[in-house]
C-alpha atoms as a PDB file:
ATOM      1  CA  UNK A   1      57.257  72.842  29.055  1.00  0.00           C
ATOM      2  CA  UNK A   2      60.246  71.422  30.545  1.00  0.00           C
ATOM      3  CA  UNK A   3      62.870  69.134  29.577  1.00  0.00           C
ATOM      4  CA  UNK A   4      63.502  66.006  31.987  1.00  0.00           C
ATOM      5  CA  UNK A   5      66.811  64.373  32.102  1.00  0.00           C
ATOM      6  CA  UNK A   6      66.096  61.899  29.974  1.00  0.00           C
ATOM      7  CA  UNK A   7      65.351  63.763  26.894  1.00  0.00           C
ATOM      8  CA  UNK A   8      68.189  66.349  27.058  1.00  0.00           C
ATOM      9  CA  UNK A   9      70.610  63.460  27.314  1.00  0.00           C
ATOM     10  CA  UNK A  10      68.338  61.603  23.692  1.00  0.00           C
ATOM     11  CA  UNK A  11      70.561  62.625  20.020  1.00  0.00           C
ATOM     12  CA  UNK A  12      70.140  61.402  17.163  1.00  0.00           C
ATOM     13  CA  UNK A  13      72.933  58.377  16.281  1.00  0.00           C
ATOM     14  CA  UNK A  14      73.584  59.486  12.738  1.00  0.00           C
ATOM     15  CA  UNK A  15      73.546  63.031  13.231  1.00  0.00           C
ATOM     16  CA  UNK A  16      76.038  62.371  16.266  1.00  0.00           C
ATOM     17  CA  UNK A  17      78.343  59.974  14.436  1.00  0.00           C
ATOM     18  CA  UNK A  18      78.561  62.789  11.383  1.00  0.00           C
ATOM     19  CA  UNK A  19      79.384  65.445  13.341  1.00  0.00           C
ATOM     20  CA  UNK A  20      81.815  63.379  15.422  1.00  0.00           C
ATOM     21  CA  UNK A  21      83.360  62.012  11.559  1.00  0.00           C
ATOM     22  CA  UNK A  22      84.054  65.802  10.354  1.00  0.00           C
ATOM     23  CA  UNK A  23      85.948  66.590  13.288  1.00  0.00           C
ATOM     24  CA  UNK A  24      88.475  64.330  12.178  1.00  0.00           C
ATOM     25  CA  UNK A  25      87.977  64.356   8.355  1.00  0.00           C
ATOM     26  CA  UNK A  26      86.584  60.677   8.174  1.00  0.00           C
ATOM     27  CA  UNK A  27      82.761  61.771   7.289  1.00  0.00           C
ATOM     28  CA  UNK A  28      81.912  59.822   4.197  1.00  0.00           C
ATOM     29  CA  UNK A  29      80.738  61.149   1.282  1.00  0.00           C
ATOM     30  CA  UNK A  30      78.740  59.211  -1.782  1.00  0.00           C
ATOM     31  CA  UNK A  31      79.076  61.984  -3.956  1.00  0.00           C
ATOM     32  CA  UNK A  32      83.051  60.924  -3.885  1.00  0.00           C
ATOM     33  CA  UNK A  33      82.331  57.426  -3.715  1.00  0.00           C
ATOM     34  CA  UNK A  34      79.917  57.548  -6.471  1.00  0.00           C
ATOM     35  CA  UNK A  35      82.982  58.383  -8.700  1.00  0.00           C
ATOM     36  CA  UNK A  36      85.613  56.452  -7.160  1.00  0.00           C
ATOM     37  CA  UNK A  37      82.828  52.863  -6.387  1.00  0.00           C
ATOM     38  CA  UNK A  38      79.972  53.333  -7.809  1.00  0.00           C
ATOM     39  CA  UNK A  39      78.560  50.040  -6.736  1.00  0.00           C
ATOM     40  CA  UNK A  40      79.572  50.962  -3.286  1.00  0.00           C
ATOM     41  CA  UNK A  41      77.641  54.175  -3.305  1.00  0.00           C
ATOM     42  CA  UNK A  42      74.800  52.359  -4.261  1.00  0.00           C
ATOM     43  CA  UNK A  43      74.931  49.992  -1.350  1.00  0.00           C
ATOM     44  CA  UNK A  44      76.089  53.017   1.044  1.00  0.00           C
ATOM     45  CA  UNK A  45      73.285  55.228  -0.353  1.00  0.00           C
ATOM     46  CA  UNK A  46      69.806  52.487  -1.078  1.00  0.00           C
ATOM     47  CA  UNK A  47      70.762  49.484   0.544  1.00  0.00           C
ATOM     48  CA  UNK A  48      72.406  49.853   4.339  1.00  0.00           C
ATOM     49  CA  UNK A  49      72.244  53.205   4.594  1.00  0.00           C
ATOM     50  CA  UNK A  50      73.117  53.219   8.606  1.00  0.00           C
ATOM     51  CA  UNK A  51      76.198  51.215   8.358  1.00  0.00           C
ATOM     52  CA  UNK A  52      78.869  51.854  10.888  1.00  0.00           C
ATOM     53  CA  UNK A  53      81.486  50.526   8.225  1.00  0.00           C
ATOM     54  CA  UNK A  54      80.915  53.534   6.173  1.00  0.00           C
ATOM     55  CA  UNK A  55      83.105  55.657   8.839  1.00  0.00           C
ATOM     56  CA  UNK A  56      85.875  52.940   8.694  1.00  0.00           C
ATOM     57  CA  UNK A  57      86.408  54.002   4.651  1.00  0.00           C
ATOM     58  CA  UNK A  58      88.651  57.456   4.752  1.00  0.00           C
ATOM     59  CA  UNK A  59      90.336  59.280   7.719  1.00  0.00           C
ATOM     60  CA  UNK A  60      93.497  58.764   9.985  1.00  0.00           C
ATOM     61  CA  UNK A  61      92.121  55.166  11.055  1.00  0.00           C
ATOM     62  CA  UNK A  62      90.459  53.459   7.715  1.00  0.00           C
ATOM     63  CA  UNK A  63      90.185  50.406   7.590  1.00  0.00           C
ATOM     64  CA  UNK A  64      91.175  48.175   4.075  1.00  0.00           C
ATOM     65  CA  UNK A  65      88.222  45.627   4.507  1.00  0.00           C
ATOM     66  CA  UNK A  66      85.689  48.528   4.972  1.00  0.00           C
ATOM     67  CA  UNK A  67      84.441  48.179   1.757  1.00  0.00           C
ATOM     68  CA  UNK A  68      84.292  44.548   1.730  1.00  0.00           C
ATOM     69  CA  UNK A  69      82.659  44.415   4.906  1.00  0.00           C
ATOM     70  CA  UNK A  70      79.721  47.449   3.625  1.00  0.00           C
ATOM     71  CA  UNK A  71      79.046  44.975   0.555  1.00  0.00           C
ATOM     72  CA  UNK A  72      78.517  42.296   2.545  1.00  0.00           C
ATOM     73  CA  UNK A  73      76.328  43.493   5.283  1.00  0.00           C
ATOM     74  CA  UNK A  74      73.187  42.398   3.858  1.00  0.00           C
ATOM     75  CA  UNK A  75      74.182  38.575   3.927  1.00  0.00           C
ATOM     76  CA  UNK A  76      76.053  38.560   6.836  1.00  0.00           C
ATOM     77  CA  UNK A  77      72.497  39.654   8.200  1.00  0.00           C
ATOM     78  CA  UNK A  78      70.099  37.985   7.120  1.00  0.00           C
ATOM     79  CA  UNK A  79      71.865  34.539   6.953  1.00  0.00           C
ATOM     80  CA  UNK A  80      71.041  33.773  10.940  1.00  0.00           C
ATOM     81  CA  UNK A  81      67.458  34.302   9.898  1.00  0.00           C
ATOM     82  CA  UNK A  82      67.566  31.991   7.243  1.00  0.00           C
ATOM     83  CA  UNK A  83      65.741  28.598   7.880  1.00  0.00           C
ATOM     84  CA  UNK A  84      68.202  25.384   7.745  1.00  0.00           C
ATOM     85  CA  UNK A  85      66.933  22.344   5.351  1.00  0.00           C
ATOM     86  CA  UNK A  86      68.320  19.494   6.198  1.00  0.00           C
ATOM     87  CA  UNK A  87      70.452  16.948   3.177  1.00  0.00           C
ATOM     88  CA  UNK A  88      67.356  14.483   3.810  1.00  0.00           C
ATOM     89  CA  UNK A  89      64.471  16.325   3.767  1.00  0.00           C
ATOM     90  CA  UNK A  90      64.596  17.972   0.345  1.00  0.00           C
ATOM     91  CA  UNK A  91      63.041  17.102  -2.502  1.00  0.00           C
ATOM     92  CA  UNK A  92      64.737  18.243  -6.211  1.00  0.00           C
ATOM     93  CA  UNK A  93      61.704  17.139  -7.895  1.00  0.00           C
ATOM     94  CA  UNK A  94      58.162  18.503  -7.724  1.00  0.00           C
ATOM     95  CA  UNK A  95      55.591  16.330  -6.052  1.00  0.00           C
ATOM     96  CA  UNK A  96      53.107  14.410  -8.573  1.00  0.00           C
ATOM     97  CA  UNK A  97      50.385  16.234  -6.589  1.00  0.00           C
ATOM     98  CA  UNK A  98      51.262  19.367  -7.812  1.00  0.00           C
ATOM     99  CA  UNK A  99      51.397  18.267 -11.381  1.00  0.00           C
ATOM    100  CA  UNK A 100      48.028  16.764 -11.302  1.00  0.00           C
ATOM    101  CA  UNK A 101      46.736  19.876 -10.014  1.00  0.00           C
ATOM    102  CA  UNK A 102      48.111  21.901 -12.483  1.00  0.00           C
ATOM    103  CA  UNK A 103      46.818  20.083 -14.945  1.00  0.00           C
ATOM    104  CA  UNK A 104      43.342  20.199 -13.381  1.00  0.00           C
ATOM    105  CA  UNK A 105      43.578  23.606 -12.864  1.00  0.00           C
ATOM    106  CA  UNK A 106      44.141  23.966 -17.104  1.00  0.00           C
ATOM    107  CA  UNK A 107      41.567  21.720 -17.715  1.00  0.00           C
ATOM    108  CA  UNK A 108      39.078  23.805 -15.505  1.00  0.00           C
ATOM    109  CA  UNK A 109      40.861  26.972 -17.544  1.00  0.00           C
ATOM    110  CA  UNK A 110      39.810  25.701 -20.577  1.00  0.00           C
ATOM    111  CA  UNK A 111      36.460  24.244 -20.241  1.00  0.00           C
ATOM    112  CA  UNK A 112      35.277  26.800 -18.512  1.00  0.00           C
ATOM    113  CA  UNK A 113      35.414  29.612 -21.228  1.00  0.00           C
ATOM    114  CA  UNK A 114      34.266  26.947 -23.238  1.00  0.00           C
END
């Protein structure tokens, strides 16, 4: 089996960016962080785990909003995928449809195991 030149020049990202990170002592650990932030472990560790911001946090270069920026990953993500609703077309109240079904439905409920 040989190797073309496309897969010899394929690495892993994370394994790369570690290794590249404890050259110059800015690989991040959670078992530190767990003591010093505990809440930012937990994001670090469960909830954006891949995070380029995590390098920013210790070494010759870090970077003060690092931590700010790690915690707020998630919305800064998700909010372009968020649907707009427009100031006229929502409604505070529940439609009187959905009442009267509900109160179908627990009619149904009840005289059915009647």
């Amino acid at each position: 089996f040989s190797l073309s030149y496309d897969e010899v020049l394929k690495t892993d990202c994370l394994v790369y960016m570690d290794k590249l990170t404890s050259f110059v002592i800015a690989k991040p650990s959670v078992l530190v962080l767990l003591f010093r932030d505990p809440q930012l472990a937990f994001t670090i560790f469960f909830d954006v785990p891949c995070t380029p911001y995590q390098y920013w946090l210790w070494g010759p270069a870090c970077w003060a909003g690092a931590c700010e920026a790690i915690l707020t990953e998630r919305d800064r993500t998700l909010k372009p995928t968020r649907i707009r609703v427009h100031a006229g077309s929502f409604i505070p109240c529940p439609s009187p449809l959905i009442g009267v079904a509900f109160f179908l439905l627990l009619a149904a409920l009840i005289f059915g195991f009647q």
